[in-house]
Every structure is written in structure tokens, then in C-alpha cells.
C-alpha atoms as a PDB file:
ATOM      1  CA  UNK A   1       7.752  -2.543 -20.718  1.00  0.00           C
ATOM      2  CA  UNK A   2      10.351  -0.440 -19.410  1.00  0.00           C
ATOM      3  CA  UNK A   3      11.712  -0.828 -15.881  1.00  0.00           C
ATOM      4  CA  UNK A   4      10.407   1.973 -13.204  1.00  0.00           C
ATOM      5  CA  UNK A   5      13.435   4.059 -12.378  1.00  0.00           C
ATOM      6  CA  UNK A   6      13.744   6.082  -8.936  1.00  0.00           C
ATOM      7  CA  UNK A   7      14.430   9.128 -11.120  1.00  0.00           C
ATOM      8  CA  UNK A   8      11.110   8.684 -12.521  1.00  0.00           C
ATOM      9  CA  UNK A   9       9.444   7.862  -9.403  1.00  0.00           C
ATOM     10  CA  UNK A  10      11.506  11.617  -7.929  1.00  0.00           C
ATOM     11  CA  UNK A  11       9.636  13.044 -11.167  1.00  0.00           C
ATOM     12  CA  UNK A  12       5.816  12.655 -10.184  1.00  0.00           C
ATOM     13  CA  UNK A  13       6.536  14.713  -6.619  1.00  0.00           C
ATOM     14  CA  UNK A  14       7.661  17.511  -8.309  1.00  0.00           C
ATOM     15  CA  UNK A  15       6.130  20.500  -9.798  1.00  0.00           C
ATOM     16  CA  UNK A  16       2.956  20.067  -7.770  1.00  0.00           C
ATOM     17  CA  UNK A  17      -0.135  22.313  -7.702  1.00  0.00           C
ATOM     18  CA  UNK A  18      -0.991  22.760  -4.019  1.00  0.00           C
ATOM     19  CA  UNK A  19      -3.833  20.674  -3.722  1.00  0.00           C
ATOM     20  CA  UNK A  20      -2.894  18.260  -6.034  1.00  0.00           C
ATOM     21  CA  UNK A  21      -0.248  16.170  -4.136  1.00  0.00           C
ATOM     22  CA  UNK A  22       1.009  12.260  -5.278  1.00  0.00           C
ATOM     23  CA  UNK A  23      -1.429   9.740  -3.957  1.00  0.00           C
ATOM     24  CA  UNK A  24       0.319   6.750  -3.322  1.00  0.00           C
ATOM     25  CA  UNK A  25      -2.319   4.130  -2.878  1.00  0.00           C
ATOM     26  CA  UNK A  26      -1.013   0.538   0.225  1.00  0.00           C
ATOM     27  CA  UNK A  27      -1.096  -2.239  -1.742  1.00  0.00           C
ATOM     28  CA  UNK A  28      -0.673  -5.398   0.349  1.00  0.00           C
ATOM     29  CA  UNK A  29      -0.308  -8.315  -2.204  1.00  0.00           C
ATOM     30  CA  UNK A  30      -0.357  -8.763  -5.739  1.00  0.00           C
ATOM     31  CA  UNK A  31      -3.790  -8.687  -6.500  1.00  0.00           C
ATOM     32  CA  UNK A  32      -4.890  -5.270  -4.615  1.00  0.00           C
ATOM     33  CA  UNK A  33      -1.301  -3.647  -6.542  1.00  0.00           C
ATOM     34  CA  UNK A  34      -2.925  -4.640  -9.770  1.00  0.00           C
ATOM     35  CA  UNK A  35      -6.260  -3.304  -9.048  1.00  0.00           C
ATOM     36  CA  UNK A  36      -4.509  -0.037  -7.799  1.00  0.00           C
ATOM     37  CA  UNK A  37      -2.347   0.311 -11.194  1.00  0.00           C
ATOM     38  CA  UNK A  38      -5.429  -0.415 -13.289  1.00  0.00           C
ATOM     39  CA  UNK A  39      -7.358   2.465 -11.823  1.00  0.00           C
ATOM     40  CA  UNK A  40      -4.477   4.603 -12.627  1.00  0.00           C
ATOM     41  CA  UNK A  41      -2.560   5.394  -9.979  1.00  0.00           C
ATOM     42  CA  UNK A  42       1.177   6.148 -11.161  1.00  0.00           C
ATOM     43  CA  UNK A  43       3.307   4.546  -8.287  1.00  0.00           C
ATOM     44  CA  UNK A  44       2.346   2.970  -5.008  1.00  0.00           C
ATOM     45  CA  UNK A  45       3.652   2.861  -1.653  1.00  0.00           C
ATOM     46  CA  UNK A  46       3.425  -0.904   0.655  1.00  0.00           C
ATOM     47  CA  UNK A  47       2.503  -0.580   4.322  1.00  0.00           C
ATOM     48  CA  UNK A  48       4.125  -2.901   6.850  1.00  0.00           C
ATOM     49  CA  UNK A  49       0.838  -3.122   8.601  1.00  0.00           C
ATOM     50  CA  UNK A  50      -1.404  -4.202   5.827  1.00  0.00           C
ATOM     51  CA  UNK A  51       1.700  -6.743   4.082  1.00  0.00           C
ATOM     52  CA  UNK A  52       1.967  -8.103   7.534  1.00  0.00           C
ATOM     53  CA  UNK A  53      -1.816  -8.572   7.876  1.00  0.00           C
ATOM     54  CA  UNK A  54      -1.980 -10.117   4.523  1.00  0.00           C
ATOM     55  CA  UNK A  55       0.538 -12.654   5.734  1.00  0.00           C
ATOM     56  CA  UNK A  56      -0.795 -13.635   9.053  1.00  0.00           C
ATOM     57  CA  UNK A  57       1.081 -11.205  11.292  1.00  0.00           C
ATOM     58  CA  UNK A  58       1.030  -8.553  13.936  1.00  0.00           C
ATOM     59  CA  UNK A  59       2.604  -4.947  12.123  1.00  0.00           C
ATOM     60  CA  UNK A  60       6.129  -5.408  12.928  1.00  0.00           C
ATOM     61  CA  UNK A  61       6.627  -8.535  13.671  1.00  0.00           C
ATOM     62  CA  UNK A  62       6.868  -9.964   9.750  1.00  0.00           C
ATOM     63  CA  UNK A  63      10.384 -11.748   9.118  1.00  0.00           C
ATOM     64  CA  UNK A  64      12.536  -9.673   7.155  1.00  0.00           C
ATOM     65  CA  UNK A  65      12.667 -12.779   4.445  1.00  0.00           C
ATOM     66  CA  UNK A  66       8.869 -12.582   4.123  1.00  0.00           C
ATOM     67  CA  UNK A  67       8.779  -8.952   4.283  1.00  0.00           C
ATOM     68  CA  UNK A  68      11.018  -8.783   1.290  1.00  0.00           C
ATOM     69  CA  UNK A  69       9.523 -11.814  -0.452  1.00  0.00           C
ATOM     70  CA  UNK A  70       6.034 -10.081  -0.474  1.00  0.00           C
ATOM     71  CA  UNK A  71       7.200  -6.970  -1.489  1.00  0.00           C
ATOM     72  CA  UNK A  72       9.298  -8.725  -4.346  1.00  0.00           C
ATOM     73  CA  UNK A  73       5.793 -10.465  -5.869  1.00  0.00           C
ATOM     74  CA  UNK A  74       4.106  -6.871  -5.530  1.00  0.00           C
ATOM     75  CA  UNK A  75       6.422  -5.822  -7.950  1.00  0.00           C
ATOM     76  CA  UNK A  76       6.236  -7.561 -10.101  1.00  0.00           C
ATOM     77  CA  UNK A  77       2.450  -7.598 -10.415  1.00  0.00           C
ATOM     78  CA  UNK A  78       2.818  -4.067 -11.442  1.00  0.00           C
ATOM     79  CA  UNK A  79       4.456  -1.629 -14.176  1.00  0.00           C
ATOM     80  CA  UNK A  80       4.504   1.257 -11.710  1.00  0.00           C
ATOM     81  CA  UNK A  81       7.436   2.280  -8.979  1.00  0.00           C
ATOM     82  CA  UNK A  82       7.126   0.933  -5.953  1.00  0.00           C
ATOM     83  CA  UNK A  83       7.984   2.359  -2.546  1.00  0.00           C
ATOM     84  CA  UNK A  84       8.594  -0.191   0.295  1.00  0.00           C
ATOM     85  CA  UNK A  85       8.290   0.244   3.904  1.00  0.00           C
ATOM     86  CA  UNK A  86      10.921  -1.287   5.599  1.00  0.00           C
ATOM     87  CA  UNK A  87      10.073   0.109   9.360  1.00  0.00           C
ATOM     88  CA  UNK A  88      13.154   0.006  11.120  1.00  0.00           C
ATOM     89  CA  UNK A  89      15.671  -1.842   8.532  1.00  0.00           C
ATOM     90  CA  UNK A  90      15.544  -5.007  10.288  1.00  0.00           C
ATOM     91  CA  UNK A  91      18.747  -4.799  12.127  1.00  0.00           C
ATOM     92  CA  UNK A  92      20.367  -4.413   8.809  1.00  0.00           C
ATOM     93  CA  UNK A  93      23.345  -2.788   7.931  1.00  0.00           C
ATOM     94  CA  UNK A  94      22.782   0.171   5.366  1.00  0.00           C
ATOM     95  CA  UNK A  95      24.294  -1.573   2.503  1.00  0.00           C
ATOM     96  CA  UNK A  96      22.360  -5.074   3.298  1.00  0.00           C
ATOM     97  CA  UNK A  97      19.363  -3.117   3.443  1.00  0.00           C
ATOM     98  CA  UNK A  98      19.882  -1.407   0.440  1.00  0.00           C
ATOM     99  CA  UNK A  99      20.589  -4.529  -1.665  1.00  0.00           C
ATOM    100  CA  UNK A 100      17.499  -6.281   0.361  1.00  0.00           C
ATOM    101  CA  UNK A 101      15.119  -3.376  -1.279  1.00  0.00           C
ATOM    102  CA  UNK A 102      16.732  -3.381  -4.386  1.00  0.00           C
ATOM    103  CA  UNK A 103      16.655  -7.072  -5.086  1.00  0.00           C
ATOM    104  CA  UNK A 104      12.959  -6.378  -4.860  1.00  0.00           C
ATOM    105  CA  UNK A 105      12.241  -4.098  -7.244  1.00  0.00           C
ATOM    106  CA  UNK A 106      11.666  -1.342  -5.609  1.00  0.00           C
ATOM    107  CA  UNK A 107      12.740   1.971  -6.293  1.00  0.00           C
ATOM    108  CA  UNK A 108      11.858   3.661  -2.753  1.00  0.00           C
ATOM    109  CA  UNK A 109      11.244   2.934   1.180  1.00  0.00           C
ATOM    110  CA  UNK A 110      10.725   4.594   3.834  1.00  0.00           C
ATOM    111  CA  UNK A 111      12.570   3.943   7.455  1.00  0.00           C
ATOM    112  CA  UNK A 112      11.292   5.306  10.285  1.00  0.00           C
ATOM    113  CA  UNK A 113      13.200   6.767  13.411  1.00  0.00           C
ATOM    114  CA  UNK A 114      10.988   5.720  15.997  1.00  0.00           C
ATOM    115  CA  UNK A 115      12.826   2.567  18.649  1.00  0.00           C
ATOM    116  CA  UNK A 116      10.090  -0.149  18.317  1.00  0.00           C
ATOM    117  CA  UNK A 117      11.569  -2.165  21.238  1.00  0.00           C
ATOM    118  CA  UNK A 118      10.850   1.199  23.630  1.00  0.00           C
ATOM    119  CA  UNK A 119       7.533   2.612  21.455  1.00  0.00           C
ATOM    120  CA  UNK A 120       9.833   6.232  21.577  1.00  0.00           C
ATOM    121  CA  UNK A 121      11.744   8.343  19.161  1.00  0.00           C
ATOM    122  CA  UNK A 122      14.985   7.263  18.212  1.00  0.00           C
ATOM    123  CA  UNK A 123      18.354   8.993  18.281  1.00  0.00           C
ATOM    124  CA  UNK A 124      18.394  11.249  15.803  1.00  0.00           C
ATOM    125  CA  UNK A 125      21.597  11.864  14.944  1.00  0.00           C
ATOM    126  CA  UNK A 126      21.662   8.131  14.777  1.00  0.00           C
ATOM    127  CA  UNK A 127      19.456   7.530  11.845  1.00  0.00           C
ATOM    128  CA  UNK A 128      20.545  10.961  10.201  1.00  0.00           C
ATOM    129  CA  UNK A 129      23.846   8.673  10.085  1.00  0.00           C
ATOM    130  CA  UNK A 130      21.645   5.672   8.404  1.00  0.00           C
ATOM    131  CA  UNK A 131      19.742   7.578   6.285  1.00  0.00           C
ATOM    132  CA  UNK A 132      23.123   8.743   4.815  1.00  0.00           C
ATOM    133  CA  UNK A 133      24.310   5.818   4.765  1.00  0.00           C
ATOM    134  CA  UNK A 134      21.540   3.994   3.254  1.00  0.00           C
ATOM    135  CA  UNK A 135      21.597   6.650   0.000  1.00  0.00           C
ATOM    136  CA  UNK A 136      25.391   6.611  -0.405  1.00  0.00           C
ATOM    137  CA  UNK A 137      24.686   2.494  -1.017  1.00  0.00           C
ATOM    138  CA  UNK A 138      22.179   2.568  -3.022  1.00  0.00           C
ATOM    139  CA  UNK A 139      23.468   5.228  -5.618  1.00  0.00           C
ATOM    140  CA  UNK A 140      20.873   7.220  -5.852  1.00  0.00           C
ATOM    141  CA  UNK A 141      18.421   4.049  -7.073  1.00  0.00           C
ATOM    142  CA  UNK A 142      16.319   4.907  -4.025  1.00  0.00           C
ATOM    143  CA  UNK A 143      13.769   7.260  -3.045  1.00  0.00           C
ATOM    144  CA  UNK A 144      14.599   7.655   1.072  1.00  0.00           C
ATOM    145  CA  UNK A 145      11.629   9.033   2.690  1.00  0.00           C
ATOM    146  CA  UNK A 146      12.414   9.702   6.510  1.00  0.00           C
ATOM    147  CA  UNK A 147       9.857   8.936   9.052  1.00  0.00           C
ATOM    148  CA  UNK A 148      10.040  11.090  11.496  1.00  0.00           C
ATOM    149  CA  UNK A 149       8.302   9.615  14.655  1.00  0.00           C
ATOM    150  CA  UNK A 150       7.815  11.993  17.236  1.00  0.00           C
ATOM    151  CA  UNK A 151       3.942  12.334  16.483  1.00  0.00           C
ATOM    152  CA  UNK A 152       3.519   8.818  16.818  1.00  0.00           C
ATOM    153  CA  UNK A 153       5.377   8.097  19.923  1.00  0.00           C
ATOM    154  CA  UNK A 154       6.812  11.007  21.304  1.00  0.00           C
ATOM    155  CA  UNK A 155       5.400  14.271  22.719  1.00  0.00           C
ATOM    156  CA  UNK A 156       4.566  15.787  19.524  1.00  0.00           C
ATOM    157  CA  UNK A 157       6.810  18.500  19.691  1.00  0.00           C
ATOM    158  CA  UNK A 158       6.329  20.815  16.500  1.00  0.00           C
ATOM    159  CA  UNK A 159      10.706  21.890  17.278  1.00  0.00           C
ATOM    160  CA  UNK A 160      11.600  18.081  18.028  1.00  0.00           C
ATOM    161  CA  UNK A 161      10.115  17.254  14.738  1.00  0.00           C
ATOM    162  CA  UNK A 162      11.580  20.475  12.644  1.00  0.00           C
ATOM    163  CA  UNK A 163      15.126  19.482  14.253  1.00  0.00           C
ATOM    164  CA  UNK A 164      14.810  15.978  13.096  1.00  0.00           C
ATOM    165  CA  UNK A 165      13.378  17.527   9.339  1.00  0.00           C
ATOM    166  CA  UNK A 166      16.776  19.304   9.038  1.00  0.00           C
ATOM    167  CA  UNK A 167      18.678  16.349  10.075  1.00  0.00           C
ATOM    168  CA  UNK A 168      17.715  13.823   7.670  1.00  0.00           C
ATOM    169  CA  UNK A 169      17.266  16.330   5.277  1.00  0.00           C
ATOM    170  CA  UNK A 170      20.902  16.821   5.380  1.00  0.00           C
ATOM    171  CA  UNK A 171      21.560  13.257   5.625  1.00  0.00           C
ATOM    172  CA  UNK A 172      20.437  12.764   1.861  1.00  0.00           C
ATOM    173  CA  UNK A 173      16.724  11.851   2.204  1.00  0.00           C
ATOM    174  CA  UNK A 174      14.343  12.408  -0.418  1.00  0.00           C
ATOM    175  CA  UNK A 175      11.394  13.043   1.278  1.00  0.00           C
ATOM    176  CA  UNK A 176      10.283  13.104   4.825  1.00  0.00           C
ATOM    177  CA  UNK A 177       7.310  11.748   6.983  1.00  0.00           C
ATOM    178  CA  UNK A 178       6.202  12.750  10.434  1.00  0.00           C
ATOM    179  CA  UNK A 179       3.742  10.092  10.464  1.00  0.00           C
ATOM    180  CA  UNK A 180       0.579  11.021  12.404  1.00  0.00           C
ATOM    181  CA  UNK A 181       1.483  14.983  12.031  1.00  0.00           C
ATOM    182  CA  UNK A 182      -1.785  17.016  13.420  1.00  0.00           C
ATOM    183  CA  UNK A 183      -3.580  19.259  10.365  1.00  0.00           C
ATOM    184  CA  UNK A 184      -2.328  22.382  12.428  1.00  0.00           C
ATOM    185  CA  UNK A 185       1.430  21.379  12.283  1.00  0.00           C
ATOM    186  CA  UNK A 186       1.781  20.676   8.605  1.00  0.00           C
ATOM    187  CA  UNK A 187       1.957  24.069   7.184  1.00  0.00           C
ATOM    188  CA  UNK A 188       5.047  24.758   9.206  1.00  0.00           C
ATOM    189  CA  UNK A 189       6.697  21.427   8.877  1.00  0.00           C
ATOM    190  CA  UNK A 190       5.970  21.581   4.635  1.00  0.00           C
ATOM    191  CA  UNK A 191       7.434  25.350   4.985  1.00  0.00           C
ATOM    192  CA  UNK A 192      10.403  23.841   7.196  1.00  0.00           C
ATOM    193  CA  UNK A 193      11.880  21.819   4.281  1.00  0.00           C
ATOM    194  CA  UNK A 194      12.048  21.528   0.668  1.00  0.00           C
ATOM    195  CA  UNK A 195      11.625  18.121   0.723  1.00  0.00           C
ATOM    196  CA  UNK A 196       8.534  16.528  -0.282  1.00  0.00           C
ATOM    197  CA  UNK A 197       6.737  15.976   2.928  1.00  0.00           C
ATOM    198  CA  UNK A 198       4.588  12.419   2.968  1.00  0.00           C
ATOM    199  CA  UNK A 199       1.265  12.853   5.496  1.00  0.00           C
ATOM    200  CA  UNK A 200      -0.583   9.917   6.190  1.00  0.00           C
ATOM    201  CA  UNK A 201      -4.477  10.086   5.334  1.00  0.00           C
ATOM    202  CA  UNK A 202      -7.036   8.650   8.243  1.00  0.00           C
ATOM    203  CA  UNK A 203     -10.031   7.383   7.468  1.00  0.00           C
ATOM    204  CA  UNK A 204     -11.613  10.227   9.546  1.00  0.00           C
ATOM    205  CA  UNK A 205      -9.609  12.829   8.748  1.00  0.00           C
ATOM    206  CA  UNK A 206      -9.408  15.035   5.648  1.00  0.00           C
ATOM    207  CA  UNK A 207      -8.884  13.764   2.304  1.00  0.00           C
ATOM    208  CA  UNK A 208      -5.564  14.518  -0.250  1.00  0.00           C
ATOM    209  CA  UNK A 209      -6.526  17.648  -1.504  1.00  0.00           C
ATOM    210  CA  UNK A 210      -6.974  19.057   1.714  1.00  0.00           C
ATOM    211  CA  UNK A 211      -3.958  17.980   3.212  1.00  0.00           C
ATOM    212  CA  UNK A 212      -2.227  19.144  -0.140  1.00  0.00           C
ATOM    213  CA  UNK A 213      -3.527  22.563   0.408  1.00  0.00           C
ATOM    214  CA  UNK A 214      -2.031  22.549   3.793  1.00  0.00           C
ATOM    215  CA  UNK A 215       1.357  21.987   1.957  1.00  0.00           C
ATOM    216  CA  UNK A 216       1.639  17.663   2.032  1.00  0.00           C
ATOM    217  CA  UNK A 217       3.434  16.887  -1.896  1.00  0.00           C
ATOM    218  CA  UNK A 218       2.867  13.152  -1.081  1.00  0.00           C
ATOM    219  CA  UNK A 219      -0.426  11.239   0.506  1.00  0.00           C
ATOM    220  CA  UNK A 220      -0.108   7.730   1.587  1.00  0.00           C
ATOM    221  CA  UNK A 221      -2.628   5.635   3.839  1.00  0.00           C
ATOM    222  CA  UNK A 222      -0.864   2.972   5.947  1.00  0.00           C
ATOM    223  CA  UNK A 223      -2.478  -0.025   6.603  1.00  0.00           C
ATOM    224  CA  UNK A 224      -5.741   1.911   6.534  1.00  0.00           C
ATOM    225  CA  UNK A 225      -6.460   0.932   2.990  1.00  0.00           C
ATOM    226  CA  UNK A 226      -6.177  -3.022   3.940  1.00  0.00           C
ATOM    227  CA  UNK A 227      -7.674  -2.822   6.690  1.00  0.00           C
ATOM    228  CA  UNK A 228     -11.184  -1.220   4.904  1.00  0.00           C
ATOM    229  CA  UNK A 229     -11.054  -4.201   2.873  1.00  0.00           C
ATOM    230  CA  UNK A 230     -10.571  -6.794   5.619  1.00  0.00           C
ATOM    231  CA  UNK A 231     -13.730  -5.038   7.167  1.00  0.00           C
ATOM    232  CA  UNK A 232     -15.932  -5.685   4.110  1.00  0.00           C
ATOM    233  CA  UNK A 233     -14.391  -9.605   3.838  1.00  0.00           C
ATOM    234  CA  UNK A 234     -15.611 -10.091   7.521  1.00  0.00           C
ATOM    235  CA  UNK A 235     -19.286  -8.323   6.535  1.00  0.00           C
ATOM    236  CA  UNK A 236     -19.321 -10.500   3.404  1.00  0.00           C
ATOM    237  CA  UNK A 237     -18.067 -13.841   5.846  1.00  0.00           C
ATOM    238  CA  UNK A 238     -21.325 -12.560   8.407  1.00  0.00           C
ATOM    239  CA  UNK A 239     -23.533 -12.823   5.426  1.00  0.00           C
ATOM    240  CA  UNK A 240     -22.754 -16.380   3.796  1.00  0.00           C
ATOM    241  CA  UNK A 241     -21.783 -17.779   7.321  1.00  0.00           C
ATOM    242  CA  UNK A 242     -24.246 -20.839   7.970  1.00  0.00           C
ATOM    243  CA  UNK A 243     -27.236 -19.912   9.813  1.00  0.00           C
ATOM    244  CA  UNK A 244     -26.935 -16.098   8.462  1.00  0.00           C
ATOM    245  CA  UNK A 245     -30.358 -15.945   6.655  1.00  0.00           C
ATOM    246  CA  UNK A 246     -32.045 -17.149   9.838  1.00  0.00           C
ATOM    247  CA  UNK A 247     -30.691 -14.779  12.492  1.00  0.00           C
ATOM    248  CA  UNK A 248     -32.530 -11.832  13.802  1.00  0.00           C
END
């Protein structure tokens, strides 16, 4: 079985029909990354929020150790690349971090901008400085995508988030993500770069085909995926608790 590269993980978001963008599937532990290869998906992409769910945590508050421990048995569960989220780095120096996702497995990650001590954008220039150095460590066996955060906890400025597009783009990333991105704002943010921009699918919001018409190369889902799954558990829990066939 050979290895999953981050070459050949760069290789599926090219060349892409519009409509037709790379669905990258959340898996949150081994099992759910299996049943996600098996359908056929060819690489996946690990939210924070559903990992730290799966491991008895708030989103953001998972130890790096665990973080990188559960992310380590998802890959190997699989024969597919597999793209880590890593939020903020974890107070780790680029090189650290780099070696942290590496040691993993995995052959991307994203890293968002966005100060989670404040819930605000971060310096840009600051993580434009990350970003680059993150990629110089890791030698080009990464796949950066940039989150770009404005959407999510800034004002939503369309120019904040174009400004910050250029930046990282400069800074060596390989894709970029303004996470939470209304439909309206994606044509101009996909025509703003030449980067493969990620958009984040809601449950109540338009599917991948749609958003890949409106320009997105790469689809992923956040903890949304997990999170649909917890929801049937808890119906399935309701319906063998004790008592269940005798309510109502």
C-alpha cells in the first residue's frame, strides 16, 4: 500500500470542473475514517470540533497530545491523505508543529487566524509570518490551508478577508479558508486568488455542487458531520432507554 504523499493530496484540487469541487468528508475516529474511505471518498479532512467531541471535550479545549494522538490512529485506519486541523498550532513553534503533524501521518492541516483567547481575528501579518514559516519546515510535505477568520469572528468584511487572501497566499499556503464565508461573497473571494479556496458546507445551506459553481475547489463540513451522528446515537439511546416502549 503506498504511503499518501502531499503531492498527491495537491493533485485531486486541481483541474476541477466548476461544480465538481473535492469533498473532503470530518472523520472523528477510526471507525467513521474507515467508513468514509470505503464509500470512496479520496482524502479526508479531521475537524477539531467533532475529534474533540469524540474524546470528551469542548472544541478547542483538546490537549495538543490527544489532539495529535487521535489524529495519528485516524491515519492509520485509512489508505487515503489526511488533512488535520490543528486550530491555532497549540502555542507551537512552526517547526514543532510541523513535526507534531507529520509524526501523524498527515499530509495537510489547516491553521486558522482567528485569537481564540479574544473570539477576534488575529494579526495578520502575524500568521502570514507562521504560515511561512510552517511550509519552509515542513518541505513542502504539507498541504497549508489558511483559515481566514474574519467571517467567523470579525465583521465580515469582504476587503478584510481579500487582504488577508493575498497575505497568506504569499506566505506559501496551499489553499485558503474563510470559514463561514456568506454564498454572496464566494465568487469574489474564489476570483481573488488562485488558490484553492475550502468553504465549509452547513447542514442548511447549499450542498457541494452548488458552492462549487459559486467557485469553492474544496468542500469540507466541520464538526457538522459528527455531530449528525451524535444526534441519531441520542434518538437510538431515547428508543432502547428503559421505560421507552411505555411512554406517551
Amino acid at each position: 500500500m503506498a504511503t499518501p504523499t502531499a503531492e498527491a493530496f495537491r493533485a485531486l484540487h486541481t483541474g476541477r470542473a466548476a461544480g465538481d469541487p473535492l469533498v473532503l468528508p470530518g472523520p472523528w475516529d477510526a471507525a467513521s475514517a474507515r467508513a468514509f474511505a470505503d464509500a470512496g471518498f479520496p482524502a479526508l479532512a479531521t475537524p477539531s470540533a467533532g475529534v474533540a467531541a469524540s474524546l470528551g471535550y469542548a472544541d478547542g479545549s483538546v490537549p495538543a497530545e490527544e489532539m495529535f494522538a487521535a489524529v495519528a490512529r485516524i491515519v492509520r485506519a485509512v489508505d487515503v491523505p489526511v488533512s488535520v486541523d490543528v486550530e491555532g498550532g497549540y502555542g507551537l513553534p512552526p517547526a514543532e508543529l510541523a513535526e507534531r503533524i507529520l509524526g501523524t501521518g498527515a499530509v495537510g492541516c489547516n491553521l486558522e487566524d482567528g485569537d481564540a483567547a479574544t473570539g477576534a481575528p488575529g494579526d495578520p501579518r502575524r500568521h502570514a509570518d507562521r504560515l511561512a514559516g510552517l511550509r519552509a519546515a515542513a518541505g513542502g510535505a504539507l498541504f497549508v490551508n489558511a483559515r481566514v477568520d474574519t467571517y467567523l469572528h470579525g465583521t465580515g468584511d469582504l476587503a478584510d478577508a481579500l487582504a488577508r487572501i493575498a497575505l497568506y497566499t504569499a506566505a506559501g499556503a496551499d489553499g485558503v479558508y474563510p470559514i463561514c464565508a456568506p454564498a454572496g461573497h464566494l465568487p469574489r473571494l474564489c476570483a481573488g486568488t488562485e488558490l484553492p479556496v475550502n468553504v465549509l458546507a452547513e447542514s442548511e445551506g447549499a450542498g457541494p455542487a452548488a458552492l462549487g459553481r459559486l467557485g469553492a475547489r474544496r468542500i469540507t463540513f466541520g464538526g457538522g458531520l459528527q455531530q449528525r451522528v451524535q444526534g441519531m446515537v441520542a434518538q437510538l439511546a431515547r428508543e432502547l432507554a428503559p421505560g421507552a416502549g411505555r411512554r406517551g
